[in-house]
Every structure is written in C-alpha cells, then in structure tokens.
N, C-alpha and C. Protein backbone atom coordinates (compact mmCIF):
# COMPACT_ATOMS: atom_id res chain seq x y z
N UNK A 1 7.87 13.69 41.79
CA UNK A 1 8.74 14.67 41.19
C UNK A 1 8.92 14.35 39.71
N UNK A 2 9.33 15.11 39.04
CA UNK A 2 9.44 15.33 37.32
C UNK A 2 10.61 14.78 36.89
N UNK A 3 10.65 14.26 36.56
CA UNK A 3 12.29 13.53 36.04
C UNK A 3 12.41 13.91 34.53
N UNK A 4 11.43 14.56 34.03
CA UNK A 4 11.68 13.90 32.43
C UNK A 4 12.74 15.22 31.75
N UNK A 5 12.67 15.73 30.47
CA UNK A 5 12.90 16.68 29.88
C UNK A 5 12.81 17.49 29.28
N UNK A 6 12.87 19.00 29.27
CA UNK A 6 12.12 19.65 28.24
C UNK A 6 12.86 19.16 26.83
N UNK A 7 12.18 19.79 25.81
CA UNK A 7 12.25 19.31 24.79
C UNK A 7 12.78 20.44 23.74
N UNK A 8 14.40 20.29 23.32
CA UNK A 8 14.83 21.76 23.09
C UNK A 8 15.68 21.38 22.63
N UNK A 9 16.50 22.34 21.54
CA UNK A 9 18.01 21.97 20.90
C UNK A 9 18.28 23.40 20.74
N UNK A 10 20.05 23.14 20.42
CA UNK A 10 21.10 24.43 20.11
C UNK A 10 21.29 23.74 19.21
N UNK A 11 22.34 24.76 18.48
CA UNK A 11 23.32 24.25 16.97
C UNK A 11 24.67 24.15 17.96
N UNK A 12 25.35 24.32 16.60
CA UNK A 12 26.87 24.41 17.35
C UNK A 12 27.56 25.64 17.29
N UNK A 13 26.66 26.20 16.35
CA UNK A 13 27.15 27.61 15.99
C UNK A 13 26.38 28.41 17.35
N UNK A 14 25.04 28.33 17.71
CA UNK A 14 24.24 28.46 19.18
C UNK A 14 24.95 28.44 20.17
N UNK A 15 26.00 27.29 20.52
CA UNK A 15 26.80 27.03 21.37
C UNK A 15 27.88 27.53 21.08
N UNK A 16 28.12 28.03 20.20
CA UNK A 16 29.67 29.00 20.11
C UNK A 16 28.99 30.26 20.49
N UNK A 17 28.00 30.90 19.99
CA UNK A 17 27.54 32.19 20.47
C UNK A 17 27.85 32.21 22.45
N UNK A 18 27.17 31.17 23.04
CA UNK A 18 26.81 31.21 24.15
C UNK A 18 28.47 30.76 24.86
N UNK A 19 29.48 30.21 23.92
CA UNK A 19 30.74 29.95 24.47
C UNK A 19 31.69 30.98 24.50
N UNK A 20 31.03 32.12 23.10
CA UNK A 20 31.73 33.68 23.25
C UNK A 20 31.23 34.22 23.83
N UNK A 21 29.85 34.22 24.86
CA UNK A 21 29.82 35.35 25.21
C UNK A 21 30.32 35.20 26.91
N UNK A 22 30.77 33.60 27.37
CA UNK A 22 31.13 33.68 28.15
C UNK A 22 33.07 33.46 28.45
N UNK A 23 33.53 33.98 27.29
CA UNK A 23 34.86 33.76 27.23
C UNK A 23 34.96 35.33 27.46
N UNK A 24 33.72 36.26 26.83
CA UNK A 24 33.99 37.95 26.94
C UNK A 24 33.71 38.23 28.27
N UNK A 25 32.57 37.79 29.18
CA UNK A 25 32.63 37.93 30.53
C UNK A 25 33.93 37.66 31.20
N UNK A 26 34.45 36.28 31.15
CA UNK A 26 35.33 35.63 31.48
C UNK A 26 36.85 37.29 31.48
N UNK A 27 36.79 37.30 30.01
CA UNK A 27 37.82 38.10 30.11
C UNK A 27 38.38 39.42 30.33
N UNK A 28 36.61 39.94 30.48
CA UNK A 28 36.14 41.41 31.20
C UNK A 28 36.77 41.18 32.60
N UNK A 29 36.01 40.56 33.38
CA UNK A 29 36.62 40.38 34.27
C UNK A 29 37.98 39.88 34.71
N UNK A 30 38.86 39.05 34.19
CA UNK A 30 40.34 39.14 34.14
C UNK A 30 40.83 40.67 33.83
N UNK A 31 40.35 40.91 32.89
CA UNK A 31 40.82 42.57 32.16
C UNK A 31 41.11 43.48 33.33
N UNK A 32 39.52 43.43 34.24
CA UNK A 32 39.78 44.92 35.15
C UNK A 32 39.37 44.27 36.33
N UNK A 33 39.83 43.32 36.95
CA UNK A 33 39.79 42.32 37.99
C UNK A 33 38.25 42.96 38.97
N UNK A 34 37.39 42.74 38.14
CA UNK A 34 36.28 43.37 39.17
C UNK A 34 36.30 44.55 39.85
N UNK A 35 35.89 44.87 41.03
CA UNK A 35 35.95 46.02 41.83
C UNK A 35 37.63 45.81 42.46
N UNK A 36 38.16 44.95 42.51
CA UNK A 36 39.35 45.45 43.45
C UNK A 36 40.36 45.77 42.80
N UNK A 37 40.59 45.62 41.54
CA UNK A 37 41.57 46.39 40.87
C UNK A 37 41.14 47.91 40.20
N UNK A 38 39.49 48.23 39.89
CA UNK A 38 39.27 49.22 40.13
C UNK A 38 39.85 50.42 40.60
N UNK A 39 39.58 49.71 41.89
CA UNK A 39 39.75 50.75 43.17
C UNK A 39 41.09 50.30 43.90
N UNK A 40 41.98 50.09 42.87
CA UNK A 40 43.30 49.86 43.52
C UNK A 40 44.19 48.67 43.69
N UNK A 41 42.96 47.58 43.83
CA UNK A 41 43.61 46.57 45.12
C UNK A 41 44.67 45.70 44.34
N UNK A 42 44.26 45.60 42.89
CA UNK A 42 45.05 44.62 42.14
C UNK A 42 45.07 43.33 41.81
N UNK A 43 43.66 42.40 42.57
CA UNK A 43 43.08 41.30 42.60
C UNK A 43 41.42 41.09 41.86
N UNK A 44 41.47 40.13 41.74
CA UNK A 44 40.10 39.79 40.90
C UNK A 44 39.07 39.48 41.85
N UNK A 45 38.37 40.48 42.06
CA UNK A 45 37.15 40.38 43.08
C UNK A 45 35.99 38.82 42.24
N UNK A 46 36.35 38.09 43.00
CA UNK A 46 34.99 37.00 42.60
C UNK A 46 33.38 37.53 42.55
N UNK A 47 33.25 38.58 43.05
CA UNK A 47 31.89 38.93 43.72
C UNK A 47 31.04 39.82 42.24
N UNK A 48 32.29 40.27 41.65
CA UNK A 48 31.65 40.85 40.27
C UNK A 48 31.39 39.87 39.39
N UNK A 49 31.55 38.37 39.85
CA UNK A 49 30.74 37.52 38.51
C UNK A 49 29.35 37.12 39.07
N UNK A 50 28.85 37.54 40.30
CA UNK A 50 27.86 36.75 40.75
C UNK A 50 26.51 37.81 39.88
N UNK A 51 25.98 38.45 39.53
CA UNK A 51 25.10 39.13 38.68
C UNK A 51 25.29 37.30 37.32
N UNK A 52 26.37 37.84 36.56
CA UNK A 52 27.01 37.08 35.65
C UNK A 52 26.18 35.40 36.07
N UNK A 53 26.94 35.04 36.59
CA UNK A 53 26.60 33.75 37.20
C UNK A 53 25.41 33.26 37.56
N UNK A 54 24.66 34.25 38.02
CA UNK A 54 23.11 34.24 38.23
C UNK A 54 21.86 34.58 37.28
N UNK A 55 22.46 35.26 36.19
CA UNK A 55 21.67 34.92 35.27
C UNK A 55 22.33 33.63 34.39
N UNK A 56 23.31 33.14 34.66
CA UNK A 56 23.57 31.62 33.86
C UNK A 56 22.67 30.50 34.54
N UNK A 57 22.26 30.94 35.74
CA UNK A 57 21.52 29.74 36.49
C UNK A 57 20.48 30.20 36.24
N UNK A 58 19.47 31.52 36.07
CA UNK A 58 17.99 31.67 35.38
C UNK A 58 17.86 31.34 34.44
N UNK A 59 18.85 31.45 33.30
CA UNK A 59 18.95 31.05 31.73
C UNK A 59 18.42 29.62 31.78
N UNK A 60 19.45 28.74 32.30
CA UNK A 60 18.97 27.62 32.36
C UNK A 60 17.51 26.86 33.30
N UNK A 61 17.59 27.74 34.22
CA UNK A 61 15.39 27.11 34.55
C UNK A 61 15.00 27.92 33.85
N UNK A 62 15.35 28.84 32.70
CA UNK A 62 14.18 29.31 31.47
C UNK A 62 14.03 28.03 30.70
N UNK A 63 15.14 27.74 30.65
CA UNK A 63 15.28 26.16 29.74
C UNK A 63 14.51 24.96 30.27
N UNK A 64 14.50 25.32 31.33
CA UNK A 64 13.55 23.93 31.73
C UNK A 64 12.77 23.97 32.39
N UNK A 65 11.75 24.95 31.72
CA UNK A 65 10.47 25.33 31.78
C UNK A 65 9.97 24.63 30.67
N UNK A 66 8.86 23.69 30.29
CA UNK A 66 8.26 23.41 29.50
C UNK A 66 7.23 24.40 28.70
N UNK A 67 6.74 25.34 29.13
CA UNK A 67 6.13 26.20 28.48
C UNK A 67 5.85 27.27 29.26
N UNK A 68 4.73 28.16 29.13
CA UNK A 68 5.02 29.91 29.57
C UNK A 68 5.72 30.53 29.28
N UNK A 69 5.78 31.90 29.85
CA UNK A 69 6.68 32.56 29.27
C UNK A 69 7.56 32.45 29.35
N UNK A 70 7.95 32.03 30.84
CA UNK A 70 9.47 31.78 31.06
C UNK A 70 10.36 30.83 29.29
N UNK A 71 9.64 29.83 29.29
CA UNK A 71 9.89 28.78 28.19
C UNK A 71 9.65 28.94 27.04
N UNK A 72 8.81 29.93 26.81
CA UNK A 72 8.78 30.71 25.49
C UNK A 72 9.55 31.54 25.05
N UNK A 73 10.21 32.32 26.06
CA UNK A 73 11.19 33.26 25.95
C UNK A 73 12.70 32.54 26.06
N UNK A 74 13.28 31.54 26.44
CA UNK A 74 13.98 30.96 26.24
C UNK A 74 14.20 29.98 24.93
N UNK A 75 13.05 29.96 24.34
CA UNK A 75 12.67 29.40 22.98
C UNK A 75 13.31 30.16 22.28
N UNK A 76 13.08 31.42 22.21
CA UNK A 76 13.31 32.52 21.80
C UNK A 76 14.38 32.88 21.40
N UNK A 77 15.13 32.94 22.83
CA UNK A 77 16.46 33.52 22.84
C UNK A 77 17.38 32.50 22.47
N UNK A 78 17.45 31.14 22.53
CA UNK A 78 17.59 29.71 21.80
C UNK A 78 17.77 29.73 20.43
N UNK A 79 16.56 30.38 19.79
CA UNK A 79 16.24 30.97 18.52
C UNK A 79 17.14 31.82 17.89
N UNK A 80 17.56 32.67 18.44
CA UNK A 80 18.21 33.96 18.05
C UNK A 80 19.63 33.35 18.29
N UNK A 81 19.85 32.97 19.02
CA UNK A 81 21.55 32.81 19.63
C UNK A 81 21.84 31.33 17.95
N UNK A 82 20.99 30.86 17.91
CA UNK A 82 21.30 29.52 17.14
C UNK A 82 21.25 30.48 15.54
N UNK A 83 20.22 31.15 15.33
CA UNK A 83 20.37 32.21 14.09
C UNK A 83 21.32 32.86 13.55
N UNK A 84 21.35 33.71 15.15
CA UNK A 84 22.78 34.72 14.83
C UNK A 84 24.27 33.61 14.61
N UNK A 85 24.28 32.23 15.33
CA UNK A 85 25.39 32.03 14.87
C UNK A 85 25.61 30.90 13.56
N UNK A 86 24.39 30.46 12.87
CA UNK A 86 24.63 30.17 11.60
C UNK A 86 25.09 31.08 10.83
N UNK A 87 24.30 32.14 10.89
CA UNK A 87 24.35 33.27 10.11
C UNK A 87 26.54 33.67 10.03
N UNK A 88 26.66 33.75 11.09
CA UNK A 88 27.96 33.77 11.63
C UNK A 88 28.94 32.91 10.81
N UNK A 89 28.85 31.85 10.92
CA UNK A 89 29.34 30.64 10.23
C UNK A 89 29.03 30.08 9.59
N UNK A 90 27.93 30.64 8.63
CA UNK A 90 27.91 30.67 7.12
C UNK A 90 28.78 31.62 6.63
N UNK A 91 28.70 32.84 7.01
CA UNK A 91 29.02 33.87 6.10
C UNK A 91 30.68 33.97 6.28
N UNK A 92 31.38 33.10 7.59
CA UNK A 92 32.73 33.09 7.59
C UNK A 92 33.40 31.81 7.03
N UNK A 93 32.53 30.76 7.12
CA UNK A 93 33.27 29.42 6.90
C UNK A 93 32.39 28.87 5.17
N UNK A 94 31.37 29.22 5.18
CA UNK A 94 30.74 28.33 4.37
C UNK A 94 30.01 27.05 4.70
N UNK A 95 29.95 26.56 6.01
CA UNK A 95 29.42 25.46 6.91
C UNK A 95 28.24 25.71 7.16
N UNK A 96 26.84 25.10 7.37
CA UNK A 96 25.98 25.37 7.80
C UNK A 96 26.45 24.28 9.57
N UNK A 97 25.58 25.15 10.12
CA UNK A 97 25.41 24.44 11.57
C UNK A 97 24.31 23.40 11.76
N UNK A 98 25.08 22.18 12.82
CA UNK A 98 23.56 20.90 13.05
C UNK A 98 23.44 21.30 14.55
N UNK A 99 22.81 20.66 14.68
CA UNK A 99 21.84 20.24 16.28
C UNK A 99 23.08 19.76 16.95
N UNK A 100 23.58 20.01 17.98
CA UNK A 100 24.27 19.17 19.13
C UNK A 100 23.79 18.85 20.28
N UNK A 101 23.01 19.26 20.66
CA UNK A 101 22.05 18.83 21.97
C UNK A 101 20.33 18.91 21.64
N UNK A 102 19.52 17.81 22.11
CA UNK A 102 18.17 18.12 21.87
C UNK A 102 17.78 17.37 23.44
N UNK A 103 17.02 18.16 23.70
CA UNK A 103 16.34 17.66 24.94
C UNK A 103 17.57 17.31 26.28
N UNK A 104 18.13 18.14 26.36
CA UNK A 104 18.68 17.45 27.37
C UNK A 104 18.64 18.72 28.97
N UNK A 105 18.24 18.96 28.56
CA UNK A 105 17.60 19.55 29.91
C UNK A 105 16.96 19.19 31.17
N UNK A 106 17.21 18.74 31.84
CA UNK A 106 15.66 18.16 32.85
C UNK A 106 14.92 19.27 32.74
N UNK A 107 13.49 18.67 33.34
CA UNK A 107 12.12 19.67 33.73
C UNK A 107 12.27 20.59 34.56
N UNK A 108 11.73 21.29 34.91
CA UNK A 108 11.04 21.55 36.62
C UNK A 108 9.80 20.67 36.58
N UNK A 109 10.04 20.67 38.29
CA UNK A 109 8.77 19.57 38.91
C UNK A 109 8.29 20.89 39.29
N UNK A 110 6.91 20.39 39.73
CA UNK A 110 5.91 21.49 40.22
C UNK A 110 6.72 22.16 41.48
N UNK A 111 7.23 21.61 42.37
CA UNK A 111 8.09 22.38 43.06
C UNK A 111 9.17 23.48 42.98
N UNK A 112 9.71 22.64 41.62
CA UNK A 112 10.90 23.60 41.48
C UNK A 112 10.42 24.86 40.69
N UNK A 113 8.70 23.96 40.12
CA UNK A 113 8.58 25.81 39.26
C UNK A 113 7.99 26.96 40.11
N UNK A 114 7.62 26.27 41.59
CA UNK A 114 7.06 27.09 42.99
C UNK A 114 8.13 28.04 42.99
N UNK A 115 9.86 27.60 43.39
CA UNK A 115 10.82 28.39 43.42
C UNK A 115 10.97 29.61 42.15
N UNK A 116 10.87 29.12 41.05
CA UNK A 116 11.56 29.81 40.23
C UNK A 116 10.13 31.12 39.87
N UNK A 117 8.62 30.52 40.36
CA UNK A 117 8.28 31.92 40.19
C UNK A 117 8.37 33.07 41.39
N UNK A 118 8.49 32.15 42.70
CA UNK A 118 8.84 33.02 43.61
C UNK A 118 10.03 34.12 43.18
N UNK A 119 11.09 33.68 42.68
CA UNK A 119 12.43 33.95 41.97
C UNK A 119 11.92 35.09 41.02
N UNK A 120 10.75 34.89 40.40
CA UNK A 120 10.90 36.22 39.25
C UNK A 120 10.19 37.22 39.72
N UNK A 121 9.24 36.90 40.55
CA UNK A 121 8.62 37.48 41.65
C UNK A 121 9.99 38.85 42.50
N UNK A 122 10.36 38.01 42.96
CA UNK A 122 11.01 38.82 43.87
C UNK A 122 12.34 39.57 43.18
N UNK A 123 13.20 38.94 42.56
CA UNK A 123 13.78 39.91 40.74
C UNK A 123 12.93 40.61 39.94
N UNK A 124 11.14 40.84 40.40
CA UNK A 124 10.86 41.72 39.52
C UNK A 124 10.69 42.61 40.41
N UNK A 125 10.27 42.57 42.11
CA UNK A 125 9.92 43.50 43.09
C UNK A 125 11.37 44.20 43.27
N UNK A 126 12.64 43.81 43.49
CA UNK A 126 13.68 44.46 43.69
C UNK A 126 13.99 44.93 42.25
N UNK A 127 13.91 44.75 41.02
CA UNK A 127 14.17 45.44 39.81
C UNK A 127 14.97 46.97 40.19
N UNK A 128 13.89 47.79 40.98
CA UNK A 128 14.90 49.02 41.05
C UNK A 128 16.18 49.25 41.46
N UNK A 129 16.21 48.18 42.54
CA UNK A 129 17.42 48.03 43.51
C UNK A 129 18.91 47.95 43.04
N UNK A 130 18.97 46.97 41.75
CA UNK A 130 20.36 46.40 41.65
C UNK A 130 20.87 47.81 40.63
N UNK A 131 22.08 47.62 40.52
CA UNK A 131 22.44 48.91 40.10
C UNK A 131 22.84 48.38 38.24
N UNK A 132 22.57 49.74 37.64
CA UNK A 132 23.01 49.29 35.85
C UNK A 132 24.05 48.24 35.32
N UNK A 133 25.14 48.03 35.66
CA UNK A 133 25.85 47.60 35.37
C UNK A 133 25.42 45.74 35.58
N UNK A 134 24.90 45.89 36.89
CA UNK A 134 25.18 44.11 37.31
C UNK A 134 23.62 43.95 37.01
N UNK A 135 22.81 44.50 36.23
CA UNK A 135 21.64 43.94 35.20
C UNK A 135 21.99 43.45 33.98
N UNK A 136 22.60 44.44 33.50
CA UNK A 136 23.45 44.38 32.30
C UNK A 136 24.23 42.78 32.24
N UNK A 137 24.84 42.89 33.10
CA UNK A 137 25.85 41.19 33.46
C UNK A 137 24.84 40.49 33.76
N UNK A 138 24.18 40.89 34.41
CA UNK A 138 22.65 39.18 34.53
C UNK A 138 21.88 39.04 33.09
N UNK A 139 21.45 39.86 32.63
CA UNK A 139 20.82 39.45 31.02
C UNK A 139 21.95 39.10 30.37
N UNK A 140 23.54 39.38 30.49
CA UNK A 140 23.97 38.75 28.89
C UNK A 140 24.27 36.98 29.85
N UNK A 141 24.24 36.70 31.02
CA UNK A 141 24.31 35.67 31.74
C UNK A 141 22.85 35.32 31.22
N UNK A 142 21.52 35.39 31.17
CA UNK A 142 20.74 34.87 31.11
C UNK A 142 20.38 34.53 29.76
N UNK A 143 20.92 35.12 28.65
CA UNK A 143 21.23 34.68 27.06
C UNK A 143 22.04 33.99 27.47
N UNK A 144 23.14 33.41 27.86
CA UNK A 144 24.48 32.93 27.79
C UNK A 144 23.80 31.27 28.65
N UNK A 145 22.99 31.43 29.55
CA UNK A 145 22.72 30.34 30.41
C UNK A 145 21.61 29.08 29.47
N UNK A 146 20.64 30.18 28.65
CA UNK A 146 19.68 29.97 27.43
C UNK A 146 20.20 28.59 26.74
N UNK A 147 21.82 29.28 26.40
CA UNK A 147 22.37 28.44 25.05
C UNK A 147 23.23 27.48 25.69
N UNK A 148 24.23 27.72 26.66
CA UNK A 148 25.44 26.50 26.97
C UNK A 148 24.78 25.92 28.22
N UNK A 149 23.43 25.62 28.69
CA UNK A 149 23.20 25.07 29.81
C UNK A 149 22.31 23.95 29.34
N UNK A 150 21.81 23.50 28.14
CA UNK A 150 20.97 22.57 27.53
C UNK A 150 22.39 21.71 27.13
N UNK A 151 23.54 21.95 26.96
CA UNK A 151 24.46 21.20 26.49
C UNK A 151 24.90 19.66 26.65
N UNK A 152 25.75 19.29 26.48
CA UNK A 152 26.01 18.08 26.78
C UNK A 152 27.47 18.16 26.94
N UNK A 153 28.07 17.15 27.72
CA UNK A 153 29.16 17.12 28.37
C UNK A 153 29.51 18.00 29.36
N UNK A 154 30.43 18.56 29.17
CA UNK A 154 30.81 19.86 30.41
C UNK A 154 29.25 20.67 30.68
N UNK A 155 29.13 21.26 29.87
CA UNK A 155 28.19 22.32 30.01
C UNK A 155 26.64 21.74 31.16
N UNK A 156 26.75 20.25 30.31
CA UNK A 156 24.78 19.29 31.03
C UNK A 156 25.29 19.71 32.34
N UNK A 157 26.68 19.89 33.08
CA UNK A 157 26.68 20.08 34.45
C UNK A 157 25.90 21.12 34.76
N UNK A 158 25.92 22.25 34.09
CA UNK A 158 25.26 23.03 35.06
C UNK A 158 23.40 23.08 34.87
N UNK A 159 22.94 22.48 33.73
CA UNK A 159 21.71 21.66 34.32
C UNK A 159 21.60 21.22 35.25
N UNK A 160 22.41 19.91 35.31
CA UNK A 160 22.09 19.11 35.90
C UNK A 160 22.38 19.38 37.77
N UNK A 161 22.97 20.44 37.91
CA UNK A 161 22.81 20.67 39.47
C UNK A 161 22.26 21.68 39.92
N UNK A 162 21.75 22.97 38.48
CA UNK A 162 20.84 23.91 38.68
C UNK A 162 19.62 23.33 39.31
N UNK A 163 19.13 22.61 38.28
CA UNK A 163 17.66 22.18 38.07
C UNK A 163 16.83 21.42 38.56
N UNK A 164 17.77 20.13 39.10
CA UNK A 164 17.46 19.27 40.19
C UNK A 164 17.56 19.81 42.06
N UNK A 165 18.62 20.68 41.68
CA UNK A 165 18.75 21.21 43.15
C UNK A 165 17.31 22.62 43.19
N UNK A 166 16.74 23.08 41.94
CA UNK A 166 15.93 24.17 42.29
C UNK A 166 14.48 22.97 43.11
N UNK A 167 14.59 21.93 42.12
CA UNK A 167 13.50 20.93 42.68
C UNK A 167 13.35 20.38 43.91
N UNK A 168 14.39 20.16 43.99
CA UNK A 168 14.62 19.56 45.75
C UNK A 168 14.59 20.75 46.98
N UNK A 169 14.70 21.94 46.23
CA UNK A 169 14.59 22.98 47.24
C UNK A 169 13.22 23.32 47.48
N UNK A 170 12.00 22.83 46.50
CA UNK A 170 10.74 23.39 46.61
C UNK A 170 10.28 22.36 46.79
N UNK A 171 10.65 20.75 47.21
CA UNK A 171 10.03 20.33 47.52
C UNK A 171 10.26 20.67 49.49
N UNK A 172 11.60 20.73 49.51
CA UNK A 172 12.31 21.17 51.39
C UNK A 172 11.05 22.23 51.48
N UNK A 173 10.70 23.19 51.13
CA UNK A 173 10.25 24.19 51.21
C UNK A 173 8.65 23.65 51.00
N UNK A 174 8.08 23.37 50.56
CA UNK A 174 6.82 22.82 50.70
C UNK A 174 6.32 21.66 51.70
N UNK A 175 7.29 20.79 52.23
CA UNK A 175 7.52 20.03 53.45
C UNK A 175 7.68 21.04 54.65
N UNK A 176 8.28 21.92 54.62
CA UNK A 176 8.42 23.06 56.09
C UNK A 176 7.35 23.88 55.71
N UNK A 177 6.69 24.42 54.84
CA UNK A 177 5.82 25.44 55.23
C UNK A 177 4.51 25.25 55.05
N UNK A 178 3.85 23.80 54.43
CA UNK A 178 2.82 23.25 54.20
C UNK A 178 2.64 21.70 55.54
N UNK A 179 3.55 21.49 55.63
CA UNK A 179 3.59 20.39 56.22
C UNK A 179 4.14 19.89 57.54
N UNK A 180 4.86 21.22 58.19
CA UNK A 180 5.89 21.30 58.93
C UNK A 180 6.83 20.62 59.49
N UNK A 181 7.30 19.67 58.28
CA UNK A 181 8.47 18.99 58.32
C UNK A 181 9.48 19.25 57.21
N UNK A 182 10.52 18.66 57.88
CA UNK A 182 11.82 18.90 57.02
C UNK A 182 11.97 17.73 56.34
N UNK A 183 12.51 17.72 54.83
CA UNK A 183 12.56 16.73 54.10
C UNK A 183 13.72 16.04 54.00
C-alpha cells in the first residue's frame, strides 16, 4: 500500500477561500434548516448537507491523486482558490499570502484509486439522476474539499480518514472479489 504524499500546497488566503465557502454552506443551511423547515417542520434536516459533504470527500481524493485528471484538475482548482484569494487580500489588506500546507495529503494506493474511479464512473452514469440544486452543493463541496482538505491541523483530519479509509476499502474489495477473502 502507498503511504507517501501527493505533493501540493494552499496559501492562507486559499484556505480562507475554502474556509468561506464552507462557513456559507454552513450558514445556508442554518438559514433555511434544509428541507424541514422548508416544508414546515422547523428543524435542520442533516440530509441536505450530504451532496455538500460529499463533494468535500471527492475534493479531497482529487487531492490525492498524484496525477490525471482527477489531479490535474484539483491542481487547478488549488490554483484558482489560492489566486482568487491573494488577489482578495492584497487588494483588502495589503498582505501578500504564503504557503501553509505543502504536501500533506496522503496518496491513493492503487486500490484506493480502483475505488475512486469506480466513484466517477458511477457519478458520471447517474449524472442525470440527482436533481439541480444538490449538484450545485457537491461542486461548491468539491472546490471547498480541493482547498481545506490538504490542510494541517483540524482540517489534515479529513484527509486523513477520507483517504486512508478509500484505501483500505479497495484493498477489502479486491481481497473479496479477486481473491475471495475478506481482509
């Protein structure tokens, strides 16, 4: 299995982008408590962050993809989120932004990248299915996962149990369906 890391940095201004855009989810949903205050109920349906939430966990195995597209496009969006927020905090503070995290991502092992193309695979075959809104919440989750999931401290958590657990699932999964044992 792959232990090592991709090889990647945010700014801090990167990580404020990716810390606003999940304080605006955050507070969308407080705002109009999901579907059950919607439609009456007056409580914060948990179930309207899971779109949200699930592209924070693709964001981050874009991140720790060493290359392809997946990893190119997370380069990318890395790129832009760290741009847009120098740009940001130059033009408000006068500060330029540094590096706060480099490399701290784990890999995918060949297993875990078995899962994650099955994963785009089957998010690209259902594409029609999910309805406008909770696409919408999975891409700004999958920019948002891009930038605060390479982090360090709070944030390395959700690396660190995305990415290792996508690995350990493709290796379970290649032990039962190649090998017919459980790992």
């Amino acid at each position: 299995m792959n232990t090592g890391f991709t090889s990647t940095a945010i700014t801090g201004a990167g990580l404020a982008v990716g810390i606003a855009l999940l304080a605006v989810e955050a507070y969308r949903w407080w705002k109009t408590g999901g579907g059950a205050a919607a439609a009456g109920g007056g409580g914060r349906d948990p179930k309207t962050l899971i779109p949200f939430g699930g592209g924070i966990g693709f964001g981050t195995l874009m991140v720790a993809c060493p290359a392809g597209l997946l990893g190119t496009a997370a380069g990318f969006l890395r790129w832009g989120g760290n741009s847009f927020g120098d740009f940001l905090m130059s033009s408000m503070t006068g500060q330029k932004s540094s590096a706060v995290a480099t490399g701290a991502a784990p890999a995918l092992a060949p297993e875990g990248a078995l899962i994650v193309a099955a994963l785009v695979l089957t998010l690209w075959l259902l594409r029609k299915s999910f309805p406008k809104p909770s696409k919408g919440k999975f891409w700004r989750g999958v920019f948002t996962g891009t930038l605060i999931g390479i982090g360090t401290g709070t944030f390395a958590v959700v690396g660190q149990l995305v990415i290792p657990g996508v690995n350990n699932l493709g290796v379970q999964l290649l032990g039962a369906v190649v090998h017919g044992t459980l790992v």
